[in-house]
Protein backbone atom coordinates (compact mmCIF):
# COMPACT_ATOMS: atom_id res chain seq x y z
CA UNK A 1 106.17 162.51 73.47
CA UNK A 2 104.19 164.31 75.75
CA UNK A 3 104.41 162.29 79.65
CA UNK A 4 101.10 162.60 81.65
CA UNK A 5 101.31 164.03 85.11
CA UNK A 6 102.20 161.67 87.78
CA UNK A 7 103.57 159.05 85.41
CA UNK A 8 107.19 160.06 85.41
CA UNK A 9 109.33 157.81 87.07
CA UNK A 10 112.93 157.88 88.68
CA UNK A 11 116.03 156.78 86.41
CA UNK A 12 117.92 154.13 88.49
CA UNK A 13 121.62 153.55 87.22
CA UNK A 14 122.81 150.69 86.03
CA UNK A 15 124.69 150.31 88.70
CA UNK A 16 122.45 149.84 91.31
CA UNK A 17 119.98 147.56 88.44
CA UNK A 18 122.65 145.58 88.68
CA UNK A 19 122.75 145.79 92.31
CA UNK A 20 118.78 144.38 92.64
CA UNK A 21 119.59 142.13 90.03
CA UNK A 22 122.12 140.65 92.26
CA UNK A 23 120.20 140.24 95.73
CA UNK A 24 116.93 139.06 93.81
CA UNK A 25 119.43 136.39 92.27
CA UNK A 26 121.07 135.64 95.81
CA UNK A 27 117.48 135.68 97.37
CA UNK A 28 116.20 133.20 94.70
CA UNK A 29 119.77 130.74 95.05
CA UNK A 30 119.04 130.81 98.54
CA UNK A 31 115.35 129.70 98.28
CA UNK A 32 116.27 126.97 96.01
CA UNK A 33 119.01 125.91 98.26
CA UNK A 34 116.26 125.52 101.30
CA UNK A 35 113.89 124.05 98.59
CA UNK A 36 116.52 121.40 97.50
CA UNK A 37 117.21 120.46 101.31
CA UNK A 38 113.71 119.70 102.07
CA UNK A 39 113.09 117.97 98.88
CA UNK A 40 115.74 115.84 100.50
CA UNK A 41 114.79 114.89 103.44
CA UNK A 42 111.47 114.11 102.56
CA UNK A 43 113.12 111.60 99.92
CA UNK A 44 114.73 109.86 102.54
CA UNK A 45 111.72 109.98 105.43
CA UNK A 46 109.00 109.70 103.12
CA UNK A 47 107.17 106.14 102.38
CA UNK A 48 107.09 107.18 98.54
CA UNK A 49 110.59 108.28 98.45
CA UNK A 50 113.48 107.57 96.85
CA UNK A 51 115.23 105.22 99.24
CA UNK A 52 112.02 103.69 98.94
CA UNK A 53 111.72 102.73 95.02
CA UNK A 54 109.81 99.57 94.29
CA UNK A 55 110.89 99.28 90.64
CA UNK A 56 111.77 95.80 89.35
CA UNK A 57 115.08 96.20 88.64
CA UNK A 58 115.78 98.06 92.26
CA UNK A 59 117.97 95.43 94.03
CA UNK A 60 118.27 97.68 97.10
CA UNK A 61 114.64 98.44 97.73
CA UNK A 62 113.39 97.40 101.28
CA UNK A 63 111.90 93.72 101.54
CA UNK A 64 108.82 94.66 102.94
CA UNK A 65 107.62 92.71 106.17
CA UNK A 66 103.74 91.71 105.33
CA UNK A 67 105.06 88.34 103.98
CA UNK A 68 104.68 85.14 105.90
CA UNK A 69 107.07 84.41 108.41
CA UNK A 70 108.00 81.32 106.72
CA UNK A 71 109.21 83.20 103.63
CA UNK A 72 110.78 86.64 105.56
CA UNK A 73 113.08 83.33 107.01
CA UNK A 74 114.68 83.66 104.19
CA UNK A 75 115.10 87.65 104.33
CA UNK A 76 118.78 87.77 104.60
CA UNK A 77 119.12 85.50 101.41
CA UNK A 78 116.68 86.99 99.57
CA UNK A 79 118.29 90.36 99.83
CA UNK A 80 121.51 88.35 98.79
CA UNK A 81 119.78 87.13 95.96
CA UNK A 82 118.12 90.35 94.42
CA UNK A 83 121.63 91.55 94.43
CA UNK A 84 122.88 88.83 93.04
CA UNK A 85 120.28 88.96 89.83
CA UNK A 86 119.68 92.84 89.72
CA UNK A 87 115.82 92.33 90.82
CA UNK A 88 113.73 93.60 93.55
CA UNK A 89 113.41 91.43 96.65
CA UNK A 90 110.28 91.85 96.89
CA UNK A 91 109.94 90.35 93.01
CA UNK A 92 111.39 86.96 94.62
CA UNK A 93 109.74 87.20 97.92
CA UNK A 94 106.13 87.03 95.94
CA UNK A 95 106.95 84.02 94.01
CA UNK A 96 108.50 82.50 96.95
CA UNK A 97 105.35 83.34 98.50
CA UNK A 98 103.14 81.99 96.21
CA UNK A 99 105.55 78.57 94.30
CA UNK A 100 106.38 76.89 98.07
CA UNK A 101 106.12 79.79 100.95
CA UNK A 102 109.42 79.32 102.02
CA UNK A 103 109.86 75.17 101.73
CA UNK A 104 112.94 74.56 99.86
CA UNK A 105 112.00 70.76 100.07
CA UNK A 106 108.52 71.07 98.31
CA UNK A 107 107.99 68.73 95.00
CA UNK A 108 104.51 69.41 93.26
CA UNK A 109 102.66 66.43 91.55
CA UNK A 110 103.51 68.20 88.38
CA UNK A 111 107.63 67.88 89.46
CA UNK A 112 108.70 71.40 90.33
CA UNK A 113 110.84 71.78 93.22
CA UNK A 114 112.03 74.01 95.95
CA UNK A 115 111.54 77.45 96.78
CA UNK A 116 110.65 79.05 93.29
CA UNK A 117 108.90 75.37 91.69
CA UNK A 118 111.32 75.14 88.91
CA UNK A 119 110.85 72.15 86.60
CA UNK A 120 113.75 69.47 86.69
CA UNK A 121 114.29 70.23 82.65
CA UNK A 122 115.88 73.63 84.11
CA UNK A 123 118.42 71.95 85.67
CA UNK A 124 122.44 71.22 85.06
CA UNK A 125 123.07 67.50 84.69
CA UNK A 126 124.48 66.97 88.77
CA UNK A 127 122.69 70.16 90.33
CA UNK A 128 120.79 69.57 93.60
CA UNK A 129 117.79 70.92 92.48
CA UNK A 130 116.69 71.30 95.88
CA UNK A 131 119.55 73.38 96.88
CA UNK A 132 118.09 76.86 97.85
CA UNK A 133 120.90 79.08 96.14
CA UNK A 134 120.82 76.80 93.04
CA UNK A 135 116.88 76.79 93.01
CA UNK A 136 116.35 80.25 93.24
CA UNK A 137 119.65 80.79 90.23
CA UNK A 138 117.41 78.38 88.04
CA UNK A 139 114.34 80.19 88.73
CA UNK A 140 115.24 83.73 88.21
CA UNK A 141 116.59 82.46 84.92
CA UNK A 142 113.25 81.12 83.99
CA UNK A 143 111.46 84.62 85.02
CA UNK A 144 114.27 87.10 83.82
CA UNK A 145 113.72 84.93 80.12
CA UNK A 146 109.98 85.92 80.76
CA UNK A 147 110.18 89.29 81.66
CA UNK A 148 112.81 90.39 79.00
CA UNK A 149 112.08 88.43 76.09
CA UNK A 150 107.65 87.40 76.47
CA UNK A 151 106.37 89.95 78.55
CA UNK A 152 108.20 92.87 78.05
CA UNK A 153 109.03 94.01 81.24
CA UNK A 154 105.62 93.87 82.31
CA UNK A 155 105.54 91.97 85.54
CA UNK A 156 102.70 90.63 85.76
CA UNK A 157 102.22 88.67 82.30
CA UNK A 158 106.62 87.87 83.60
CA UNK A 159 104.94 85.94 86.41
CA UNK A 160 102.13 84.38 84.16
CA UNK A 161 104.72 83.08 81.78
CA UNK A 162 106.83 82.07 84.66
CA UNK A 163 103.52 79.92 86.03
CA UNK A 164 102.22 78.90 82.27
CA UNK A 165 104.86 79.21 79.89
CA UNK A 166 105.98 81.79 77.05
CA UNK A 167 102.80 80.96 74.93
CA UNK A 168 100.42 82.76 78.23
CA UNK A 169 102.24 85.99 77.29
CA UNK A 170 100.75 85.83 73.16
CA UNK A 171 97.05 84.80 74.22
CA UNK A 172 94.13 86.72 75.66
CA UNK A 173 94.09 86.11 79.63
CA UNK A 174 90.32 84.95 79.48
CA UNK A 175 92.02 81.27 77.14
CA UNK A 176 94.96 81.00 80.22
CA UNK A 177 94.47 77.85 82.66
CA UNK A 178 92.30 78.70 86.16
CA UNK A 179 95.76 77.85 88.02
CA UNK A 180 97.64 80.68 86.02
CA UNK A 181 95.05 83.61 85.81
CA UNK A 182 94.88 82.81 89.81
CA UNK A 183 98.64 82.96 89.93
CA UNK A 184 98.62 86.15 88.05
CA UNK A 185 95.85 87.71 90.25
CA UNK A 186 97.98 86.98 93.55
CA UNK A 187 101.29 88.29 92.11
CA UNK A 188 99.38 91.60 90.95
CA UNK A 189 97.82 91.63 93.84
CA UNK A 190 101.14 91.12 96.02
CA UNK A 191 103.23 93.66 94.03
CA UNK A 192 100.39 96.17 94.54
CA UNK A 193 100.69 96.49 97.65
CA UNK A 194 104.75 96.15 97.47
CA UNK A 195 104.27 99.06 95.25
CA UNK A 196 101.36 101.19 98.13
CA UNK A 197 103.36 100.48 101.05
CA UNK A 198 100.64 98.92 103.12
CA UNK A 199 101.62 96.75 106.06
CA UNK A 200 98.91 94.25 105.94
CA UNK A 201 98.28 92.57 102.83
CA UNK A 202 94.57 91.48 101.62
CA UNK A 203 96.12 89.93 98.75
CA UNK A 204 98.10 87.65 100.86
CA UNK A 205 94.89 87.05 103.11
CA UNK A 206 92.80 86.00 99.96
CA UNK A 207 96.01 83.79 99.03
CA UNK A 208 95.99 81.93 102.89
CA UNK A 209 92.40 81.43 102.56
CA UNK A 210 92.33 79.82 98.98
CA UNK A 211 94.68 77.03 100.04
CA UNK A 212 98.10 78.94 101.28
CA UNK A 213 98.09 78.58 104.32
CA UNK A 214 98.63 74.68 104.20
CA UNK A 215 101.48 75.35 102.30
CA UNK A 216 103.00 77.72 104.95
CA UNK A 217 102.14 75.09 107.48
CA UNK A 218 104.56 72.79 105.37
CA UNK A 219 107.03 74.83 105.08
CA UNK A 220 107.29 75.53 108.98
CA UNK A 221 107.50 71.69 109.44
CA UNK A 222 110.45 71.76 107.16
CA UNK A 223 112.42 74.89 108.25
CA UNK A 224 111.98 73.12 111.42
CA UNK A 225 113.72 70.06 111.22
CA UNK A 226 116.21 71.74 108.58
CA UNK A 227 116.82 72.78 105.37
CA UNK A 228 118.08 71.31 102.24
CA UNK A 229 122.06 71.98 101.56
């Protein structure tokens, strides 16, 4: 073959190929090392990170702190709790929020009680039903039942069927009772903004303004002169 002028290149040996293979490989294991380090750190700093997961089934993600005071009262036992059941606090915070806003002495005309509004039916023959840890043990068997077996792991219809029964979960939202597609707009609304990270939740404003905030006032009063044992 015939080479054109000027196109004639160098041999290199295999030796020193070998050589650039080398630092190009070094070069390239050091970049990814400074790559993997920063990925790092901004996992641990950043909101969206990993020490930051708001899955359902995180137990160790951070309670966030736009709840009502009367519920974050409970913060230490409701990180005990998501531990305790493998769920998100912030999964027991919202129906905390929403069932009794932290008054474990709250009976609805309907007969739920405590913290989470579980129905007496729920109950062992002897329980206190008002007792916080035994309320919340109830309840969480009531939702995990939901989430696993009606809604399939899809939290908000687990929340519906938590408020309206396992039959919510097989109809079209538009045939579920007023009090259940509300209750399923305020838990959607409050795990939204679990899930964005915001500090101030409109969700939970709407919530006070519809009629939540004399519940919170309630459940001052009763943190106040003591809980149930």
């Amino acid at each position: 073959m015939t080479r054109r002028k000027g196109t004639s290149q160098p041999k290199t040996s295999p030796r020193a190929e070998r050589a650039s293979a080398f630092r190009w490989r070094k070069t390239w294991a050091v970049a990814a090392l400074v790559f993997a380090a920063l990925v790092a750190v901004a996992v641990e700093v950043w909101p969206f990170g990993r020490s930051h997961s708001q899955s359902i089934a995180n137990p160790d993600a951070p309670l966030v702190s736009f709840f009502r005071p009367e519920v974050l009262y409970w913060r230490d036992e409701i990180e005990g709790w998501a531990r305790e059941h493998h769920v998100n606090p912030n999964v027991i915070a919202i129906v905390i929020q929403i069932e009794s806003c932290g008054n474990p002495n709250v009976i609805s005309s309907a007969g739920a009680l405590g913290l989470m509004q579980v129905m007496p039916f729920h109950f062992q023959n002897g329980e206190n039903m008002l007792n916080p840890d035994t309320n919340v043990a109830r309840g969480m068997s009531v939702f995990y039942e939901c989430l696993t077996q009606f809604a399939g792991w899809d939290l908000g219809k687990a929340l519906a069927c938590y408020n309206g029964g396992p039959s919510v979960t097989q109809r079209d939202r538009s045939t579920w009772a007023a009090e259940t597609q509300y209750y399923y707009r305020w838990a959607t609304g409050l795990w939204a903004d679990v899930q964005n990270g915001v500090e101030s939740s409109d969700t939970l404003k709407d919530w006070l303004a519809a009629g939540g905030e004399r519940l919170c006032v309630q459940a001052g009063r009763s943190q106040s002169a003591g809980v149930a044992g």
